[in-house]
Protein backbone atom coordinates (compact mmCIF):
# COMPACT_ATOMS: atom_id res chain seq x y z
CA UNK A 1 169.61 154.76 141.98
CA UNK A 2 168.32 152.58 144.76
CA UNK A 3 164.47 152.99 143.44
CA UNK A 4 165.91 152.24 140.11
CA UNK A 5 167.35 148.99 141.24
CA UNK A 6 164.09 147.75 143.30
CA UNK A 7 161.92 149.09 140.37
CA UNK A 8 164.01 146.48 137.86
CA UNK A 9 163.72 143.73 140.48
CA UNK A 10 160.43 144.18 140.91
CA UNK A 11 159.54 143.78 137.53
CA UNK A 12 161.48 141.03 137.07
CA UNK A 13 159.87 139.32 139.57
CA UNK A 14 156.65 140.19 138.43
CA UNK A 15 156.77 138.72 135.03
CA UNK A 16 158.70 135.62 136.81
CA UNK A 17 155.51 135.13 138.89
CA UNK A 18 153.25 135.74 136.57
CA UNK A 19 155.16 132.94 133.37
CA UNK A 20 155.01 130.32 136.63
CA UNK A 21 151.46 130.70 137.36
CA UNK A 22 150.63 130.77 134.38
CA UNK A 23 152.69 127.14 133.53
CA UNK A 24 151.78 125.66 137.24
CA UNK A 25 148.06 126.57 137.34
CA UNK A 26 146.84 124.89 134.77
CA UNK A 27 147.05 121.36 136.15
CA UNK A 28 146.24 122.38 139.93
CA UNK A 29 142.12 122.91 139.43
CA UNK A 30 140.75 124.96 142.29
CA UNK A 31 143.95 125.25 144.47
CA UNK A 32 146.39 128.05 143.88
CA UNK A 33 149.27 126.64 143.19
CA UNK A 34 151.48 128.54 141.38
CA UNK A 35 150.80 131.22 144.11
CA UNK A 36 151.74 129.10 147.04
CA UNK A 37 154.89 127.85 145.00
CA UNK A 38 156.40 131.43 143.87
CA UNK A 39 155.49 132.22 148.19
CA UNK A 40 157.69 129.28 148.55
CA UNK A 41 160.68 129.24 146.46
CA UNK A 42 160.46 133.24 146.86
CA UNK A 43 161.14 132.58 150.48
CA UNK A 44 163.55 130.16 150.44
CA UNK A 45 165.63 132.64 147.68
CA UNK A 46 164.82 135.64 150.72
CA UNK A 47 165.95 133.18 153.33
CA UNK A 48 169.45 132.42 151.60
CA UNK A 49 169.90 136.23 150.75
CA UNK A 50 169.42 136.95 154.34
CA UNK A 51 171.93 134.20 155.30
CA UNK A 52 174.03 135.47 153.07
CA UNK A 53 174.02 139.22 154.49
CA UNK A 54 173.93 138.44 157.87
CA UNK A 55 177.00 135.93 157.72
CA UNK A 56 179.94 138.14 157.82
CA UNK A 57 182.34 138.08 155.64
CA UNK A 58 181.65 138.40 152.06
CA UNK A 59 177.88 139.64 151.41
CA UNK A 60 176.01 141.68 149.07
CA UNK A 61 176.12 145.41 148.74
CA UNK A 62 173.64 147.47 149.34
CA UNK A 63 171.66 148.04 145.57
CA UNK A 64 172.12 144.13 145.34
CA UNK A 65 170.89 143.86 148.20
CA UNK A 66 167.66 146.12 147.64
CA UNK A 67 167.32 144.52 143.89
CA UNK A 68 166.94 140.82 144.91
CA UNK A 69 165.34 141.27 148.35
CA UNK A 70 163.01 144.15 148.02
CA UNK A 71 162.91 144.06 144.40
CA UNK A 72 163.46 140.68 143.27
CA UNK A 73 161.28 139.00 146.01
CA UNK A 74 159.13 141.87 146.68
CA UNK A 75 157.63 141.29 142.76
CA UNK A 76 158.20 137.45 142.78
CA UNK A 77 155.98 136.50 145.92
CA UNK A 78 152.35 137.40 146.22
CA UNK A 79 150.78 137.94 149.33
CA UNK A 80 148.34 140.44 148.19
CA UNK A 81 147.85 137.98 145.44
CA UNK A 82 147.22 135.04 148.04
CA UNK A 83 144.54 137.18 149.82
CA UNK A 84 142.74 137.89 147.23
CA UNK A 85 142.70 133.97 146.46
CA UNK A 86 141.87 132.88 149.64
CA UNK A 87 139.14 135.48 149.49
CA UNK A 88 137.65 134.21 146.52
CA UNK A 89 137.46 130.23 148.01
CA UNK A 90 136.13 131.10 150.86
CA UNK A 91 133.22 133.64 148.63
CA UNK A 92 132.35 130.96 146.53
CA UNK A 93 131.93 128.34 149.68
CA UNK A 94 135.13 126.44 149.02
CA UNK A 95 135.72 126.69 152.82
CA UNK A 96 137.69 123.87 152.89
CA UNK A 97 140.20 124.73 150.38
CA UNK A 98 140.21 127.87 151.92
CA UNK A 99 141.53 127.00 154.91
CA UNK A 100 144.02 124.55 152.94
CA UNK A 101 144.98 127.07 151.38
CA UNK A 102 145.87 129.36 154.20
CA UNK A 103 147.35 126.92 156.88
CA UNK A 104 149.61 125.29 153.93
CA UNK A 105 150.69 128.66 152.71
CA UNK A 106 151.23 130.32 156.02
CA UNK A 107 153.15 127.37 157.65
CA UNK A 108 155.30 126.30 154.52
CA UNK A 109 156.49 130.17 154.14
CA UNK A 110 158.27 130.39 157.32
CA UNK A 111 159.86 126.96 156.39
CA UNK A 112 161.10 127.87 152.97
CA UNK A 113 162.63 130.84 154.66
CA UNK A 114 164.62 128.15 157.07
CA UNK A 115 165.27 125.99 154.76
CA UNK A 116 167.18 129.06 152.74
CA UNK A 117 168.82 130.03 154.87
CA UNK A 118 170.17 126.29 155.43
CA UNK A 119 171.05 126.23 152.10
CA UNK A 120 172.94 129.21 152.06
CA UNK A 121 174.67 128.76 155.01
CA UNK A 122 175.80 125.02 154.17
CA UNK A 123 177.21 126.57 151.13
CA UNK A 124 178.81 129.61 152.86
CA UNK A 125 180.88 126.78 155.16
C-alpha cells in the first residue's frame, strides 16, 4: 500500500512540475527557472511536513507521510532535472549562468527548507 501511495504522489508531483515549468519558463530565457522554483517551494512544502512530524502532538501518519514527502516532493522537485541543466550551461559555455545557477539553487534550497519549517511551526503554536 505504501508503494501505492508514493507511486500517486509521485505522479502528482510530476505533472505539477512539469504544468509550472512549462508556465514559468517561458519568460526566464536561458536561466532555469521553473526548476529552481519547484526546488524551492518543494522544499519549503518538505520543510513544513517535517515540522509538522517532528512536533509532537498531532502529525501525519505514516502513508501521508510517505505520499507528500517521498511521493509528493520526491516527483515535485528536480534535482536530477537541475543537473542535467546545469550540465547543459556549462556545455554550451554559459559558465556564468552556470554557476548562477548552482550557487542560487544550492543556497536558496536549504533556506526554503527553514523557512518551512518556520511556517509550519508558527502555525502549529
Amino acid at each position: 500500500m505504501m508503494i501505492l501511495l508514493i507511486g500517486l504522489g509521485g505522479a502528482i508531483g510530476s505533472i505539477l512540475r512539469y504544468l509550472m515549468s512549462i508556465v514559468l519558463q517561458g519568460s526566464a530565457g536561458l536561466f532555469p527557472i521553473g526548476t529552481m522554483t519547484v526546488n524551492i517551494i518543494g522544499s519549503i512544502i518538505l520543510g513544513g511536513l517535517f515540522a509538522v512530524q517532528e512536533g509532537g502532538g498531532k502529525s501525519l501518519n505514516e502513508g501521508m507521510w510517505f505520499f507528500l514527502s517521498i511521493g509528493l516532493c520526491g516527483g515535485f522537485t528536480t534535482f536530477s532535472t537541475f543537473g542535467l541543466e546545469t550540465y547543459l550551461l556549462w556545455k554550451e559555455k554559459h559558465v556564468v549562468e552556470a554557476a548562477l545557477y548552482m550557487m542560487s539553487s544550492m543556497i536558496a534550497a536549504p533556506a526554503a527548507i527553514a523557512i518551512g519549517y518556520a511556517i509550519a511551526k508558527a502555525i502549529r503554536s
